[in-house]
Protein backbone atom coordinates (compact mmCIF):
# COMPACT_ATOMS: atom_id res chain seq x y z
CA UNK A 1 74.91 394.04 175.33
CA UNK A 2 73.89 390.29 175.65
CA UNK A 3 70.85 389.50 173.18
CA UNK A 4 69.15 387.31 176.31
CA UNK A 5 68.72 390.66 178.26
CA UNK A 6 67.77 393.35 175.12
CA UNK A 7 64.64 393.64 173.82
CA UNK A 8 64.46 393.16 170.20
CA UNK A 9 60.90 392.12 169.59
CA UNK A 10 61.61 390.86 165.71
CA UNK A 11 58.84 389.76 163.35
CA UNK A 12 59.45 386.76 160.91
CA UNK A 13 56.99 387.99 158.63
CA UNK A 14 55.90 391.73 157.09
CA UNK A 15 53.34 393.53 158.55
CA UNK A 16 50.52 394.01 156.33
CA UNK A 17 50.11 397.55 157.17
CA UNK A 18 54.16 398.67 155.82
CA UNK A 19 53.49 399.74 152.46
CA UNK A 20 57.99 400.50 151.85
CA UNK A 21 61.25 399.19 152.97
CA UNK A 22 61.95 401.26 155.61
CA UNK A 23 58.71 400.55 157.53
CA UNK A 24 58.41 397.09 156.94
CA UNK A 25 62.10 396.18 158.47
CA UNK A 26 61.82 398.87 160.66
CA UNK A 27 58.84 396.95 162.40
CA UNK A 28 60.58 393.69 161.92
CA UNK A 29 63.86 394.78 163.39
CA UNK A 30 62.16 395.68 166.85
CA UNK A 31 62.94 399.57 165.85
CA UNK A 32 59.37 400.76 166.79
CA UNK A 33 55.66 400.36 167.61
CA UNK A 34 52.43 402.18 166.41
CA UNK A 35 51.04 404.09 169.24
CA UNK A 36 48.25 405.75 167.16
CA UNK A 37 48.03 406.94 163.67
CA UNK A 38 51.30 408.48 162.42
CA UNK A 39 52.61 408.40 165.52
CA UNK A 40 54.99 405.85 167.10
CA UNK A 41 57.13 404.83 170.09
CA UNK A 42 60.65 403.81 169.50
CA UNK A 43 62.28 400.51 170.99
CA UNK A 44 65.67 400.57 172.30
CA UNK A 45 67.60 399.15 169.05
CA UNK A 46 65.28 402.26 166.78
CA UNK A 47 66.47 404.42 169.72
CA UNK A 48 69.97 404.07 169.49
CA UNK A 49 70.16 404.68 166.18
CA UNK A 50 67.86 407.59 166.14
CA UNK A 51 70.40 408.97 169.36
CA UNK A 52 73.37 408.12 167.06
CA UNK A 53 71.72 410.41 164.00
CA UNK A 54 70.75 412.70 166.64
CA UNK A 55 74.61 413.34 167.61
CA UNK A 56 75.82 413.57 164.29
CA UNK A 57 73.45 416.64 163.51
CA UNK A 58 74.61 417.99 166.63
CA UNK A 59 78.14 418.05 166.34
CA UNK A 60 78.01 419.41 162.74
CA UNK A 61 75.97 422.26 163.92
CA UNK A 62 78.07 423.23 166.76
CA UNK A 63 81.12 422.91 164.53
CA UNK A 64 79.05 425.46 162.34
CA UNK A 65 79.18 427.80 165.28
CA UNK A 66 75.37 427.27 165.69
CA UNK A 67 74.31 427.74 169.57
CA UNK A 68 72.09 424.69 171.41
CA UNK A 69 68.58 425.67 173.00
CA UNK A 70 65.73 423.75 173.85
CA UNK A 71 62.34 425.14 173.42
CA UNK A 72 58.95 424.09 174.51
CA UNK A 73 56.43 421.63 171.94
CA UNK A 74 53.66 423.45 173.43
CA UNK A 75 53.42 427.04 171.83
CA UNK A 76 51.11 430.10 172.65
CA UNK A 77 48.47 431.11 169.58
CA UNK A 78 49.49 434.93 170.21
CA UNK A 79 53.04 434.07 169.10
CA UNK A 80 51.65 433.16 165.75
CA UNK A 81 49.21 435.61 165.61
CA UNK A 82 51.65 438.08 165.93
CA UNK A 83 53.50 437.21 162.53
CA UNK A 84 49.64 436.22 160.57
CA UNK A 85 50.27 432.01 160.28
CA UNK A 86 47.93 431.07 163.21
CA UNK A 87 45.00 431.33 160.51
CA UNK A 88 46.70 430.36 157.36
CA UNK A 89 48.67 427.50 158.78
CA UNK A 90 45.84 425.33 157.73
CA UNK A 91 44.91 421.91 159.70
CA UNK A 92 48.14 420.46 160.23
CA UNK A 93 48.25 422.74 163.05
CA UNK A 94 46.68 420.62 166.36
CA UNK A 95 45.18 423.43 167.64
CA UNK A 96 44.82 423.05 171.59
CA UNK A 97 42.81 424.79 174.67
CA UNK A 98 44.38 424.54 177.81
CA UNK A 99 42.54 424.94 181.34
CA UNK A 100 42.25 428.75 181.46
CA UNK A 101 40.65 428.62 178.08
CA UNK A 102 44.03 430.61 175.95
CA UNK A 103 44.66 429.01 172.59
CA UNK A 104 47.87 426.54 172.67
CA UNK A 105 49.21 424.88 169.80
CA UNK A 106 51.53 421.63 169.46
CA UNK A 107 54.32 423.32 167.52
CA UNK A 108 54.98 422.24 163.57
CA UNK A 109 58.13 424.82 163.43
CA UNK A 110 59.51 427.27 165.52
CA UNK A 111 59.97 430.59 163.87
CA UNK A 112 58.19 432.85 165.83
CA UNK A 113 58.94 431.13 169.50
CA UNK A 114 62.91 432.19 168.54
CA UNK A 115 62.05 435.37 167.30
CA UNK A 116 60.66 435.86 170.52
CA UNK A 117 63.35 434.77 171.79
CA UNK A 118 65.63 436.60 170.04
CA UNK A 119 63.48 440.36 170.44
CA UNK A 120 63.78 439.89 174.26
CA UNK A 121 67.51 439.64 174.90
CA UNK A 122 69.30 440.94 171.96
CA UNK A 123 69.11 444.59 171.16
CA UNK A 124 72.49 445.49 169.46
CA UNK A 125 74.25 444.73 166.06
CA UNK A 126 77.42 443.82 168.48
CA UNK A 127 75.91 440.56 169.49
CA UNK A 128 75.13 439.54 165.01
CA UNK A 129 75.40 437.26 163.95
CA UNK A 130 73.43 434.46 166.06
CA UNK A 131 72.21 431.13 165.10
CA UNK A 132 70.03 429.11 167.49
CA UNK A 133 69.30 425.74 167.22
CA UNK A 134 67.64 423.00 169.24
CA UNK A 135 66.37 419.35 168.44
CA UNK A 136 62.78 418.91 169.65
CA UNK A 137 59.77 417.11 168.80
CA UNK A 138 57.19 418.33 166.14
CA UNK A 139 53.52 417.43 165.49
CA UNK A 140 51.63 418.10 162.38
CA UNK A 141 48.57 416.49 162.15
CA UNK A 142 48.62 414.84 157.93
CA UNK A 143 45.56 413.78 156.80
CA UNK A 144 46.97 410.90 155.52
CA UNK A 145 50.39 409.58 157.38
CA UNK A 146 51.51 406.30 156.12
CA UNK A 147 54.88 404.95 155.17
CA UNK A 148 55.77 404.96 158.95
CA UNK A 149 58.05 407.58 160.35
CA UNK A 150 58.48 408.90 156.83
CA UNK A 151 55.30 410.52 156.73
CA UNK A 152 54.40 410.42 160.74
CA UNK A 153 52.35 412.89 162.22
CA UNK A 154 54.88 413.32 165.29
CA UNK A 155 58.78 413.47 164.57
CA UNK A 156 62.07 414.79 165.92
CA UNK A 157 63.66 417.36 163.44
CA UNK A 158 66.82 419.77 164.20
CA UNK A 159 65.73 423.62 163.66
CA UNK A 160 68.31 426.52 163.54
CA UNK A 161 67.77 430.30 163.05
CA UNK A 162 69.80 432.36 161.93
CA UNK A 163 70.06 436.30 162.96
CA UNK A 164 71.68 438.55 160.60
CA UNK A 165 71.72 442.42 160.31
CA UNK A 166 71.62 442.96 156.53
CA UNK A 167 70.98 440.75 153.47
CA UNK A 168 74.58 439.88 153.21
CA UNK A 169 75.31 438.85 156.83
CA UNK A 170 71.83 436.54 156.06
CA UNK A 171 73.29 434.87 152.70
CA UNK A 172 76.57 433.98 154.45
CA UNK A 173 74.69 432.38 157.31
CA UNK A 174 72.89 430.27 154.81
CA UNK A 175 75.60 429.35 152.70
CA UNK A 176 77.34 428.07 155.98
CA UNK A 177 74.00 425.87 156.92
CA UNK A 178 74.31 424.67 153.49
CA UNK A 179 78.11 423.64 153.63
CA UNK A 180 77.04 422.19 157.33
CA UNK A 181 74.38 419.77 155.65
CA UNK A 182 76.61 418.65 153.23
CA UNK A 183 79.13 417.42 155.64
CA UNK A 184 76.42 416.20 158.14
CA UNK A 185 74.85 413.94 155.42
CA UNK A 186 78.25 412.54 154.17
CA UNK A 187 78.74 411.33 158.14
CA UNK A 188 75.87 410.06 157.83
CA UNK A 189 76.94 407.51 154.86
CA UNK A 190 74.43 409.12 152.59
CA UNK A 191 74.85 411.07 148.92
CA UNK A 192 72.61 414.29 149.21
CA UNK A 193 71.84 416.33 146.53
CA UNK A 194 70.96 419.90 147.03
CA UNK A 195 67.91 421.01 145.09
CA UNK A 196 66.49 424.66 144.54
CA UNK A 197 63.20 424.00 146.41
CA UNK A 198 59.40 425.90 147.06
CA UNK A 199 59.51 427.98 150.25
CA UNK A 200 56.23 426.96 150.84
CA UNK A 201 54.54 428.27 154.13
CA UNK A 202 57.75 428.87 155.48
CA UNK A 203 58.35 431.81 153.36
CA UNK A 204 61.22 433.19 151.88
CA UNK A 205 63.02 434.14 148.94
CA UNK A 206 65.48 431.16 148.82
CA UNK A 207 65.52 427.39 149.74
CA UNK A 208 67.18 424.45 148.74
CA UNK A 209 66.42 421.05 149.83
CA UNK A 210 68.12 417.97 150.44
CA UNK A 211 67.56 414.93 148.74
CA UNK A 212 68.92 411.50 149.37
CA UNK A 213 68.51 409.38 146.47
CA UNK A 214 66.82 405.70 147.08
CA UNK A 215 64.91 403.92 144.58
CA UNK A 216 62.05 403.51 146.93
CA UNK A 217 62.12 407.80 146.62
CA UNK A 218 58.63 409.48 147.10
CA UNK A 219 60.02 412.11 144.34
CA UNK A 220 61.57 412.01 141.52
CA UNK A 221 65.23 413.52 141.03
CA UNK A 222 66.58 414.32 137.63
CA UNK A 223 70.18 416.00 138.32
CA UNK A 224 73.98 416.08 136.17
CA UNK A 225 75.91 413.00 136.72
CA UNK A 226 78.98 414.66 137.86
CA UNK A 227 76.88 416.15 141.05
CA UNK A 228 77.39 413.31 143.19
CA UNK A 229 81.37 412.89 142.28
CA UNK A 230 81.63 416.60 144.18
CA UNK A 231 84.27 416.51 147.34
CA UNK A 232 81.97 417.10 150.47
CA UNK A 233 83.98 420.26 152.54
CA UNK A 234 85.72 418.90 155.65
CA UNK A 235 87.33 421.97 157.20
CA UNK A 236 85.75 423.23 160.43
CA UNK A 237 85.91 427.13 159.53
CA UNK A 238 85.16 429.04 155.74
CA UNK A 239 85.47 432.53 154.65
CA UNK A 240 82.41 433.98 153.45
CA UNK A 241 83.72 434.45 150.07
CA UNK A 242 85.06 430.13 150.56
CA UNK A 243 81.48 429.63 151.72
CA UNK A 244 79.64 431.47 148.90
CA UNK A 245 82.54 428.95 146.16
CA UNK A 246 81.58 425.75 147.83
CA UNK A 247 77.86 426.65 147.05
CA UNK A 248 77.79 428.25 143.80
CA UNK A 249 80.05 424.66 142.65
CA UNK A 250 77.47 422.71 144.15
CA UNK A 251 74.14 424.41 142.62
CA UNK A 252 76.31 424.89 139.05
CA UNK A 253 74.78 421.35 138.46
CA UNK A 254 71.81 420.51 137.00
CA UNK A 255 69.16 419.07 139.76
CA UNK A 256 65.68 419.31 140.52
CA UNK A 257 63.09 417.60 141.45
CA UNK A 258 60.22 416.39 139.72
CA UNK A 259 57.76 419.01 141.02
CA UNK A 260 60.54 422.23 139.80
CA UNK A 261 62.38 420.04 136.83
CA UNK A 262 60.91 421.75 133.10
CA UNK A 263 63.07 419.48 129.98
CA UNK A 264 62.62 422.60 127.64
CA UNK A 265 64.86 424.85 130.29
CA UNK A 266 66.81 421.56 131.26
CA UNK A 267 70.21 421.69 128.89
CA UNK A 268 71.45 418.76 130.47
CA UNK A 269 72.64 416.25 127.67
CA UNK A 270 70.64 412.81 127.88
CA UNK A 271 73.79 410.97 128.58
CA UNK A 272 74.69 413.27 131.48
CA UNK A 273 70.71 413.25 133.02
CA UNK A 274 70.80 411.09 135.72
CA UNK A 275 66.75 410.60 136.87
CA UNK A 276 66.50 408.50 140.17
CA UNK A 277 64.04 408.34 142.86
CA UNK A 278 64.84 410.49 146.24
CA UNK A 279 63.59 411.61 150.05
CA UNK A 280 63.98 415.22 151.40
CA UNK A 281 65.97 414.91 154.69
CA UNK A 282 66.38 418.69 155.16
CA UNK A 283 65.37 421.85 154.12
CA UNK A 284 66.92 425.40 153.97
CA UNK A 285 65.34 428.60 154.27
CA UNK A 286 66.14 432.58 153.91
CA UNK A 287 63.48 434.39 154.42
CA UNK A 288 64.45 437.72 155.51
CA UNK A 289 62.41 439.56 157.68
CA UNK A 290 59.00 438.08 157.21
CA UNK A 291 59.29 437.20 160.68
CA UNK A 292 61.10 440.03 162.35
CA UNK A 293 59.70 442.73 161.05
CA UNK A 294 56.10 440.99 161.89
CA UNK A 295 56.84 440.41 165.44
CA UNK A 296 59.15 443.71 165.96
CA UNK A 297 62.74 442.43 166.34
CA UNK A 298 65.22 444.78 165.90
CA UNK A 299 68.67 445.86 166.81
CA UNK A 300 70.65 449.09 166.92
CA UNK A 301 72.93 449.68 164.17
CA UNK A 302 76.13 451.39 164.16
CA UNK A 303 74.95 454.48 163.78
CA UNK A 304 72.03 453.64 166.58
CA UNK A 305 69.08 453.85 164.56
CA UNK A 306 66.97 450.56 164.81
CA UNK A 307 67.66 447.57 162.02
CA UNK A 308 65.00 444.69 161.41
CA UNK A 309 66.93 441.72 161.24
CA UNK A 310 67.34 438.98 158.59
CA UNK A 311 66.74 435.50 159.59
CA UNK A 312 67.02 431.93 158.00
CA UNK A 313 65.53 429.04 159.08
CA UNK A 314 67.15 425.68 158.68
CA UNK A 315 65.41 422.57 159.42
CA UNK A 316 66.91 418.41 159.37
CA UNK A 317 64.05 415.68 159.89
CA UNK A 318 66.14 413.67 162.59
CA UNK A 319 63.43 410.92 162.57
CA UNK A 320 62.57 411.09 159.16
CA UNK A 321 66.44 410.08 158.17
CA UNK A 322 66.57 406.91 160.12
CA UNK A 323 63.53 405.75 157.47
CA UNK A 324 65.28 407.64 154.66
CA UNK A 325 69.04 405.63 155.56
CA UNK A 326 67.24 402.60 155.12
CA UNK A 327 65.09 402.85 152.42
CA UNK A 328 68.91 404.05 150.54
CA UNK A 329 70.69 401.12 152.61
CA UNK A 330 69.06 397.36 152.49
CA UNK A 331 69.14 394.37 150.78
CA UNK A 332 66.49 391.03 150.45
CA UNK A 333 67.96 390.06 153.69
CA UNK A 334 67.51 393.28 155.89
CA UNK A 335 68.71 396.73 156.74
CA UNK A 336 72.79 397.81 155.99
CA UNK A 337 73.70 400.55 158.62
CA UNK A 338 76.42 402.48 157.96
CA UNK A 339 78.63 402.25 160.74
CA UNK A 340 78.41 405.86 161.81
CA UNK A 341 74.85 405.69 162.85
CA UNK A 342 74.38 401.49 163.38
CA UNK A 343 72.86 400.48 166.94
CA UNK A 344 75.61 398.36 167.24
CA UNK A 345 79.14 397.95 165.57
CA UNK A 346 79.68 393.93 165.43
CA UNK A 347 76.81 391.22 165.98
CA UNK A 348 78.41 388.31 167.85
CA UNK A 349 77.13 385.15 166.84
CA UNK A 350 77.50 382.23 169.46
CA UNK A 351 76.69 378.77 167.03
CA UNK A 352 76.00 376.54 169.81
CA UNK A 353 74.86 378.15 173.03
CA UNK A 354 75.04 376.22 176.07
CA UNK A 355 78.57 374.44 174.45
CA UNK A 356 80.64 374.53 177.34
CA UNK A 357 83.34 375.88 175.20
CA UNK A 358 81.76 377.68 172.23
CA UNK A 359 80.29 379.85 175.56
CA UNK A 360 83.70 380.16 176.87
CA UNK A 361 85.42 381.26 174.07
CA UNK A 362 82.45 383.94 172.83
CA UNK A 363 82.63 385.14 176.38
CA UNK A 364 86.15 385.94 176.04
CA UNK A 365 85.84 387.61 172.81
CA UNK A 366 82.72 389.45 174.01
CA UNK A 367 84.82 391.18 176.69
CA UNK A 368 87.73 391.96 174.49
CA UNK A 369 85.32 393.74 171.76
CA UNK A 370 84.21 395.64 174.49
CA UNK A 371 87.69 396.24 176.40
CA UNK A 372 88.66 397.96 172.86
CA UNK A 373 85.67 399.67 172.77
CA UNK A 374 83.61 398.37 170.39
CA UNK A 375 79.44 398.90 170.72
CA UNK A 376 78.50 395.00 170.53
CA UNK A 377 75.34 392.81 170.55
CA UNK A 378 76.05 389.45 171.50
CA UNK A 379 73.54 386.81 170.51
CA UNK A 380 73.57 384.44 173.81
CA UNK A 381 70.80 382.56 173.31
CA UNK A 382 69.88 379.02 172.31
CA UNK A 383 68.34 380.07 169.06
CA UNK A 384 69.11 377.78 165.84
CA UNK A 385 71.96 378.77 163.64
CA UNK A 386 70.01 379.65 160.90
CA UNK A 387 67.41 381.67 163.10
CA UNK A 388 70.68 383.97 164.00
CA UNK A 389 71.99 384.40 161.02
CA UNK A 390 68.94 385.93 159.69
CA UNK A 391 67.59 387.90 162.84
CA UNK A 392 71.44 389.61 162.29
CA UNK A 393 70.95 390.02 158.93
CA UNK A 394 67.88 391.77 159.07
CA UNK A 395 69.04 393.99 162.08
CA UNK A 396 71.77 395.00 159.47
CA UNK A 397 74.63 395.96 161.98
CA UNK A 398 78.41 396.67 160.36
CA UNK A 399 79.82 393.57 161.39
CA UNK A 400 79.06 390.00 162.37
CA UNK A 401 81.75 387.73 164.22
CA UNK A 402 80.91 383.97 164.85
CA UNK A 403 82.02 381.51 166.43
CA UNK A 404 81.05 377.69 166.41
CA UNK A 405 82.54 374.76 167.61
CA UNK A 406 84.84 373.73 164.49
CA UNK A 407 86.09 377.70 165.15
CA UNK A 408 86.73 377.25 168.51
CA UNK A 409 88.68 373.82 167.55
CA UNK A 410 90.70 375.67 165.09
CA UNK A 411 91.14 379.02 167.35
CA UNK A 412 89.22 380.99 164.57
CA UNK A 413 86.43 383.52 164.21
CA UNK A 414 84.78 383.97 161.55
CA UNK A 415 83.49 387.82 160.18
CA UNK A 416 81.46 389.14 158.14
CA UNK A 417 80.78 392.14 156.30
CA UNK A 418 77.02 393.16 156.52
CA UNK A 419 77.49 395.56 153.50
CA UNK A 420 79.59 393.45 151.12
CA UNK A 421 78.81 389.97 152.36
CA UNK A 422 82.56 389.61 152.45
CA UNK A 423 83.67 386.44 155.10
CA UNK A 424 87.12 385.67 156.44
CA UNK A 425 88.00 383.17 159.17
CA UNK A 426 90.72 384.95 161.42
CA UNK A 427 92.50 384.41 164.22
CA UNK A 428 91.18 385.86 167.67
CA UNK A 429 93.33 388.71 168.07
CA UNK A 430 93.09 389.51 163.85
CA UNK A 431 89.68 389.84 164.16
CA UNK A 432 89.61 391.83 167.38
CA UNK A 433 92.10 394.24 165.43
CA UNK A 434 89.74 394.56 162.37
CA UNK A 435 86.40 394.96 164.63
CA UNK A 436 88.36 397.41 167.14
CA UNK A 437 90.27 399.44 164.04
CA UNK A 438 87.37 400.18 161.75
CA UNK A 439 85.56 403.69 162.19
């Protein structure tokens, strides 16, 4: 993509509004625009990398054996009526009318819209376990949002359901959400820590969430230092007995957060208590059949007598982690994408636009960047050096290549490292090799 025809409306300066990180260089990098309170639209560069986030979740839930469905933002009161939360849900819920006067409602979660789902087409213990999933918009209506997407009133979020027929079937499903998160957040380029978390209005009689540590954290984390040195699982399929390992090594650490942590139950030594700052980026849920047996779904068992099923619920803030990998990723200078989820792979920097030769030789490369198959912005315009530099710095993508007229002289690009600040002048097709080869 050719910076002269993108739109990347940068700001020089912070907004006075952005009260952290991820906000303020979100704004400045062109990522997104206030529509209205808590709510925001998303420019193409904030786009791509919420699409990129977006896939990851996706692919790590199919490879969990979790099933894709989309369902609607705009829920019918009965539904939650039916399992007792219309009332109790509180005023986060925006509570609608629609033209025939039957109570709507812009859905915060989806529990009883699957369960729905689920008591209409599936009547036997043949077809257990299920899990459902599906990435959708949800709008709860805070009081208070602020710190940008982090705390908006509308956001994208994955949600999966799990259908089980007994308690067991249940705790397996959960342990393989959990093992799923883990790997999802690793691909992500992020360290998550699993806490033991509130159910809260969910419900439930066991959560975990997950934390990714940042020092600009809204809670406080205390957790054993050898958590974080744990091997994320990367194979695609688990035994339930593998399953229920992986997650009893993971949760045999010390970690909570600062709303769960008590020091007089905490035998952590001080020298192994780690206490940083963190964001929840997902949340876990088994809650049995708070649901089910509310709203009347049910299967026949083996021996045909009717079973109320066990669900989970398992929910990833989509949105919310595009804040969160900044606010854990930046420097002075900008944002530092991790590769897997950056808007673009390489920045290419053209010193001297309108340089007969400098524009020859970045048009070349630009075509063989994207010949390999490399995702590239290339800065075209007639903007100062300096101006460049720092608009790509603060747009934080993997990789910057430049080229100038002394480089073109001396048949050399230079590159840079976004993360480590690490340059190298290299030869056209070295550098190709190292911008094409990296993951």
């Amino acid at each position: 993509m050719r910076l002269s025809r993108f739109f990347l409306p940068t700001l020089k300066e912070d907004p006075k509004e952005a009260q952290i990180v991820s906000h303020r260089l979100m704004l400045r990098a062109g990522m997104i625009q206030q529509s209205s309170a808590g709510i925001y639209s998303w420019l193409p560069m904030g786009f791509r990398v919420l699409k990129n986030i977006e896939r990851i979740v996706r692919e790590e839930q199919d490879r969990a054996g979790a099933l894709e469905i989309l369902m609607p933002t705009i829920q019918p009161a009965d539904l939650w009526r039916e399992s007792g939360r219309y009332d109790d849900y509180g005023k986060e819920m925006l509570r609608i009318t629609d033209r025939h006067e039957r109570d709507m409602l812009y859905g915060p979660t989806n529990e009883e819209q699957v369960t729905d789902i689920f008591r209409n087409h599936v009547k036997s213990y043949k077809n257990l376990p299920l899990n459902l999933y599906h990435i959708q918009w949800k709008f709860r209506d805070e009081v208070r949002p602020r710190f940008g997407i982090m705390r908006g009133r509308e956001f994208l979020m994955k949600d999966a359901y799990s259908f089980d027929l007994d308690y067991e079937g249940a705790k397996t499903a959960y342990n393989n959400m959990f093992v799923a998160y883990l790997k999802t957040f690793a691909r992500l380029g992020l360290n998550a820590i699993p806490l033991r978390a509130e159910t809260g209005p969910i419900g439930g009689d066991l959560s975990h969430e997950f934390i990714v540590l940042a020092d600009t954290g809204e809670s406080e984390v205390f957790y054993h230092k050898d958590l974080l040195a744990q091997k994320t699982p990367d194979r695609d399929n688990y035994t339930a007995e593998e399953l229920q390992e992986i997650v009893d090594q993971w949760t045999s650490f010390y970690a909570a957060a600062d709303d769960m942590h008590d020091p007089e139950k905490c035998d952590v030594s001080s020298d192994d208590l780690v206490t940083r700052r963190g964001i929840e980026v997902g949340h876990i849920f088994h809650f049995g059949d708070k649901y089910s047996n509310a709203m009347g779904a049910t299967v026949a068992g083996a021996e045909g007598k009717d079973v109320t099923v066990s669900m989970g619920s398992y929910g990833i803030g989509v949105s919310r982690l595009v804040g969160g990998i900044i606010e854990a990723s930046h420097d002075d200078d900008g944002i530092i994408w991790p590769e897997s989820v950056a808007p673009f792979k390489v920045g290419l920097i053209n010193l001297k636009g309108g340089d007969a030769a400098c524009d020859a030789a970045c048009d070349d490369f630009y075509g063989k960047l994207q010949n390999a198959g490399v995702d590239v912005l290339y800065d075209d315009t007639a903007g100062r050096a300096g101006e460049k530099f720092a608009k790509m710095d603060l747009i934080g993508l993997p990789w910057q290549a430049t080229i100038g007229p002394r480089g073109v002289k001396a048949g050399v690009v230079e590159v840079k490292n976004r993360r480590t600040g690490e340059k190298q002048e290299l030869s056209v097709d070295d550098a190709l090799k190292l911008l094409a080869g990296k993951n």
